[in-house]
Protein backbone atom coordinates (compact mmCIF):
# COMPACT_ATOMS: atom_id res chain seq x y z
CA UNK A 1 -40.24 -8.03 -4.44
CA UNK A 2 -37.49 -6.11 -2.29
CA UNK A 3 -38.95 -2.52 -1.61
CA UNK A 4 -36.39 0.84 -1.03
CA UNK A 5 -36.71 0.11 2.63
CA UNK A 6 -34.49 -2.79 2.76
CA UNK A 7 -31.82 -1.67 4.65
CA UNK A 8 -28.78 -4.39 5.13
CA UNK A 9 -24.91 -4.00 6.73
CA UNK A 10 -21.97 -4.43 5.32
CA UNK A 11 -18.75 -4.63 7.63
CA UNK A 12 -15.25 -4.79 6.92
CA UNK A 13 -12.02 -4.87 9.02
CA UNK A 14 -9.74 -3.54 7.18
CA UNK A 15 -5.48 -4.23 7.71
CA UNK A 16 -4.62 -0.98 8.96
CA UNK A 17 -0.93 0.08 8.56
CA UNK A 18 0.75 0.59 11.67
CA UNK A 19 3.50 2.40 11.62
CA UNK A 20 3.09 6.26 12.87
CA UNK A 21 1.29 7.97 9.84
CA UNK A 22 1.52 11.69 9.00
CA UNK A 23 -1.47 13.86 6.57
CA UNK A 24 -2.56 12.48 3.55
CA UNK A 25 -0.69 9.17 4.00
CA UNK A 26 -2.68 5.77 3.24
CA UNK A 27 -3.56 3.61 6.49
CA UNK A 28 -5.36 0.79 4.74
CA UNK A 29 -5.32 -0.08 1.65
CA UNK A 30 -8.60 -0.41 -0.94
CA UNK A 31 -10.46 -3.65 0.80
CA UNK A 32 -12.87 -5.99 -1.05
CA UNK A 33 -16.33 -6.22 0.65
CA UNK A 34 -18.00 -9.05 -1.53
CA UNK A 35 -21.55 -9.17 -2.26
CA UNK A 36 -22.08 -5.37 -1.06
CA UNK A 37 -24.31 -4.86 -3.85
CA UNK A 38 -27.46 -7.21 -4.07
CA UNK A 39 -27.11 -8.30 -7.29
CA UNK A 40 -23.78 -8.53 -10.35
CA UNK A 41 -23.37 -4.91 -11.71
CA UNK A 42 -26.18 -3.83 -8.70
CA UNK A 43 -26.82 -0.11 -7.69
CA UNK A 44 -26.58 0.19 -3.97
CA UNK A 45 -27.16 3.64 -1.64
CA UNK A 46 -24.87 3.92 1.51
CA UNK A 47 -26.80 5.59 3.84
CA UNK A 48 -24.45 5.04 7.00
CA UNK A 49 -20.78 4.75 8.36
CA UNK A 50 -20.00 3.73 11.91
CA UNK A 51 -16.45 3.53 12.57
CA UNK A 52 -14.99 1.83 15.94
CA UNK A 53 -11.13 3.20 16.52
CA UNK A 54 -9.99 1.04 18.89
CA UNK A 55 -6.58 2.23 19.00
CA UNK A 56 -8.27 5.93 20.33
CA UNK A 57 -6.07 7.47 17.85
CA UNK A 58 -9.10 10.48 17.25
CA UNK A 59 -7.68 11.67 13.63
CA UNK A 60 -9.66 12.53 11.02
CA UNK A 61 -9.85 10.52 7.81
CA UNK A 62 -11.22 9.22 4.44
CA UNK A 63 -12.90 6.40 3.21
CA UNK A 64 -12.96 6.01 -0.43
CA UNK A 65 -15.19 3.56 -1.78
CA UNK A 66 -14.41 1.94 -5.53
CA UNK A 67 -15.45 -0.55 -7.17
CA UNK A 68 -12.82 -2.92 -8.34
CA UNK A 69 -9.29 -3.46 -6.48
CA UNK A 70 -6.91 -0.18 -7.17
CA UNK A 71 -3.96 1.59 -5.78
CA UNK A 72 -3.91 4.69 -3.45
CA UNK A 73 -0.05 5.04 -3.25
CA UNK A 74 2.06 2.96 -0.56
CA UNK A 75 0.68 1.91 3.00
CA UNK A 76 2.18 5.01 4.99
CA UNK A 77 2.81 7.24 2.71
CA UNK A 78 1.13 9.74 0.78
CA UNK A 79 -1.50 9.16 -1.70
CA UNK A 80 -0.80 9.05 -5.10
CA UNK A 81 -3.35 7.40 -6.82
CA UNK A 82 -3.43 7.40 -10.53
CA UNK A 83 -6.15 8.78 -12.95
CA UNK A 84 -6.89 5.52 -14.29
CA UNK A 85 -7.28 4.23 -10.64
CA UNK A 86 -9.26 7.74 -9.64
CA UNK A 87 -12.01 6.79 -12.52
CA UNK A 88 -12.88 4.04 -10.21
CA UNK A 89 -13.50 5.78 -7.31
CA UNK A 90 -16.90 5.62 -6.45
CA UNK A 91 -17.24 8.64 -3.97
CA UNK A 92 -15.76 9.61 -0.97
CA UNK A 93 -16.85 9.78 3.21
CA UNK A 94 -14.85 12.41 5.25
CA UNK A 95 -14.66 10.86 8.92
CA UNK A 96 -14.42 14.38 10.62
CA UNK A 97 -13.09 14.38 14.54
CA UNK A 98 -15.12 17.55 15.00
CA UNK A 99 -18.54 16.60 13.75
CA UNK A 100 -18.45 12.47 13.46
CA UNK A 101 -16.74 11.42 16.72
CA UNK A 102 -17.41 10.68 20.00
CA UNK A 103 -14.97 9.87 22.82
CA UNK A 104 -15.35 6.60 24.35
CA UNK A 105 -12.13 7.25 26.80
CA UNK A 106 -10.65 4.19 25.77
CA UNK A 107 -11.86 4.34 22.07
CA UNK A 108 -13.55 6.89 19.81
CA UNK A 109 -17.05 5.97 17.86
CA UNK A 110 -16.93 8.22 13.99
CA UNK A 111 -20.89 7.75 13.17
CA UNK A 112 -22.12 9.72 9.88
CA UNK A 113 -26.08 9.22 8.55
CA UNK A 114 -27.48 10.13 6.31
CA UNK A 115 -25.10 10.00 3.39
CA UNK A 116 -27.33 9.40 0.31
CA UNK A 117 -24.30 8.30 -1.62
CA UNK A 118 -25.91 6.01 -4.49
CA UNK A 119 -22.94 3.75 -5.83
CA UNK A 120 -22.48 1.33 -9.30
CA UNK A 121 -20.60 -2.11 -9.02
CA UNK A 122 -18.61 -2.46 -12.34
CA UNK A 123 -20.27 -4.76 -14.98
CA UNK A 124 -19.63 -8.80 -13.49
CA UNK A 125 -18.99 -8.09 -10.01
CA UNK A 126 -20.85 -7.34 -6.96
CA UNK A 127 -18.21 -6.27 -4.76
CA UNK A 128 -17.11 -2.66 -2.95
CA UNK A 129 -13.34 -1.68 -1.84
CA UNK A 130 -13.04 0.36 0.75
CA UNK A 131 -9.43 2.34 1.03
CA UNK A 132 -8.46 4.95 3.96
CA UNK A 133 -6.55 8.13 3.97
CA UNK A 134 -5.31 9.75 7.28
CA UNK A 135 -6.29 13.28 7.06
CA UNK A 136 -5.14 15.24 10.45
CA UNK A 137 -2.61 14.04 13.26
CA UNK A 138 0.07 11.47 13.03
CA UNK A 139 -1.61 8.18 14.40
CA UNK A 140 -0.58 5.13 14.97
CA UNK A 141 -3.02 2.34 14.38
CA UNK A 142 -2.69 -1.92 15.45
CA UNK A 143 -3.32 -3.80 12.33
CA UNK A 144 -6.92 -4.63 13.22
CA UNK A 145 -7.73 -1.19 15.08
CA UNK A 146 -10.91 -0.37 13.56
CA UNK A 147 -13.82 -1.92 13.31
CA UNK A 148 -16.63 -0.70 10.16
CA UNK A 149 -20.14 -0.91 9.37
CA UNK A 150 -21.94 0.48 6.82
CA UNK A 151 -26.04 0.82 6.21
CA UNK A 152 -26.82 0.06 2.58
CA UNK A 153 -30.09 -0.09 1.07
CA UNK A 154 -30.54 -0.62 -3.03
CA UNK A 155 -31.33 2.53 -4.84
């Protein structure tokens, strides 16, 4: 029997766009973690995102987590996601430079706890996609700059 203290990590490196970016543009877009969820059509809670910028770009950003494959809008431009494709949308972590980062010199660490988020998987699938949007500065990111993990227990 699995008790609410099971606590496993998901990670994901997403394809980051890497072109210079501006506010509100899309840097990655929505990436398939399989299996995030224990079980097909599972309820999951993310408790934690840890976020490695490589690139020490130091802009604030989203993650929006869904759960099946959507669009956002086009890599390095602004998001434009449809309704159909917002119904999907699971919730949403704000990576904030302020209150979630810490300077590294060569890199910057984005750590957020305790985020309680509880999360669905659609009926037949156990996966999670994971999309970005840039939300201050105009960075420019290497295509594997950032490195995630995420602390998941089931609900």
């Amino acid at each position: 029997m699995k008790t609410r203290d099971e606590r496993t990590f998901a990670t994901l490196t997403p394809t980051l766009e890497t072109s210079i970016l501006a506010n509100n543009d899309v840097f990655f877009i929505p990436t398939e973690i399989p299996n995030f969820f224990r079980e097909v059509g599972g309820i999951a809670t993310l408790d934690s995102v840890v976020v490695l910028d490589g690139d020490d770009q130091n802009v604030a950003f989203d993650l929006m987590f869904f759960d099946a494959t959507v669009t956002l809008g086009t890599l390095n431009d602004v998001i434009s996601i449809s309704d159909a494709n917002a119904a999907k949308c699971l919730g949403v972590v704000k990576m904030v430079v302020a209150t979630h980062a810490s300077d590294l010199v060569n890199s910057i660490l984005f750590t957020q706890g305790n985020i309680g988020l509880t999360m669905k998987a659609a009926a037949g699938s156990s996966s999670l996609w994971v999309g970005g949007v840039v939300r201050s500065g105009t960075p420019t990111y290497t295509a594997a700059g950032m490195k995630m993990k995420f602390g998941v227990r089931p609900a």
